[in-house]
Protein backbone atom coordinates (compact mmCIF):
# COMPACT_ATOMS: atom_id res chain seq x y z
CA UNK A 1 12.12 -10.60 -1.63
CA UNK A 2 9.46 -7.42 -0.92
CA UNK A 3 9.26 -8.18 3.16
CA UNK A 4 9.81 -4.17 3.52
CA UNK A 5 7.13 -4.18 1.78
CA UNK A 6 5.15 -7.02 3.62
CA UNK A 7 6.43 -5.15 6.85
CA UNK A 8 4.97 -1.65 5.89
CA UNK A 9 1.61 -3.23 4.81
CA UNK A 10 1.34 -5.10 8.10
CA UNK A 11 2.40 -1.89 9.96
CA UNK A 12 -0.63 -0.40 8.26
CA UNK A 13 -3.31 -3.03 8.92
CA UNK A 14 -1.92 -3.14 12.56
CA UNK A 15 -2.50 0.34 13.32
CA UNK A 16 -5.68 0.54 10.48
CA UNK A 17 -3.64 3.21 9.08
CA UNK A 18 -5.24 2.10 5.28
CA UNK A 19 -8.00 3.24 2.98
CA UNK A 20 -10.17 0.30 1.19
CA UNK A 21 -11.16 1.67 -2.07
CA UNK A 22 -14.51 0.81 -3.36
CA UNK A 23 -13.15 -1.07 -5.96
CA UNK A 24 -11.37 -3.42 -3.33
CA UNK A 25 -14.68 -3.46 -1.71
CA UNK A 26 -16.58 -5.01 -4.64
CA UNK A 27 -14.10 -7.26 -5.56
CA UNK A 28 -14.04 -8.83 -1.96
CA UNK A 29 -17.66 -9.32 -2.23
CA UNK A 30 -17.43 -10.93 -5.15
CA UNK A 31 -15.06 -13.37 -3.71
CA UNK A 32 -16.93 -13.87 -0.45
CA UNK A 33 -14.39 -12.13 1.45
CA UNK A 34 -14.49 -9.71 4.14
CA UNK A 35 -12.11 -6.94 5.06
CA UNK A 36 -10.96 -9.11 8.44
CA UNK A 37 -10.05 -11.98 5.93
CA UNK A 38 -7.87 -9.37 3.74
CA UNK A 39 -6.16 -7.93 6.88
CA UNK A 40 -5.66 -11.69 8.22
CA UNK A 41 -4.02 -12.63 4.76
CA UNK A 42 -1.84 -9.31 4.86
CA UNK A 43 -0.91 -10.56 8.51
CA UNK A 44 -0.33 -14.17 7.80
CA UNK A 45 0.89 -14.39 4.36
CA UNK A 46 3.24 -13.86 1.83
CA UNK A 47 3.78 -11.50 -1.09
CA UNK A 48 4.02 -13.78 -4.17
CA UNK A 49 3.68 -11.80 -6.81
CA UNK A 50 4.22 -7.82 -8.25
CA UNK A 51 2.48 -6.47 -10.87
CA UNK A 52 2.71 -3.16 -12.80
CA UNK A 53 0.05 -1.33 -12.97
CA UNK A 54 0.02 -0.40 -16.64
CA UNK A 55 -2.58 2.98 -16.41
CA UNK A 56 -0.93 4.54 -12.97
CA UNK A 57 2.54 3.18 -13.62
CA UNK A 58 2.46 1.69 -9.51
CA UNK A 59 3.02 -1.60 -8.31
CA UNK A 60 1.07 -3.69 -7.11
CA UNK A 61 1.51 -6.57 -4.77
CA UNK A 62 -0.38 -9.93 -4.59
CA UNK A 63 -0.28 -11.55 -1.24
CA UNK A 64 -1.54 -15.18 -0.57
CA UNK A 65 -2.32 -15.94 3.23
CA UNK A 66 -5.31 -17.18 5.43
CA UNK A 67 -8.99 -16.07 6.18
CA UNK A 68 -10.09 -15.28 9.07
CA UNK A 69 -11.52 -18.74 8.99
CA UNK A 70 -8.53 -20.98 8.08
CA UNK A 71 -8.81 -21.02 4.78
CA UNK A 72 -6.07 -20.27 2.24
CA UNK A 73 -6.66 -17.41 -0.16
CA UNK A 74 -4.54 -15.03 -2.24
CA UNK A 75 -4.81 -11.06 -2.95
């Protein structure tokens, strides 16, 4: 249903072409997560949900795929 959108966001992991905000960067420590295990899951998964973001008015995509370590997880 969103693969262009799956397709640009692997397009930009692939070539690093991204920006991890801080808040991304807290929220993956809080779930034991590193940023290889979110680029993994943006290269192995799916996008399974989209959510409006009610303050910027921008969408936002959750993707569920694999850690760098095998293990399923979901962003």
């Amino acid at each position: 249903m969103f693969e262009h959108v799956l397709r640009q966001m692997r397009s930009c992991v692939q070539r690093r072409a991204y920006v991890m905000t801080l808040h991304a960067e807290e929220e993956m420590v809080a779930d034991g997560l590193t940023v290889f295990d979110v680029e993994e899951g943006i290269l192995t998964g799916q996008i399974v949900d989209r959510q409006r973001d009610a303050a910027r008015a921008e969408w936002k995509y959750c993707v569920r795929g694999m850690a760098v370590d095998g293990v399923p997880s979901r962003w």
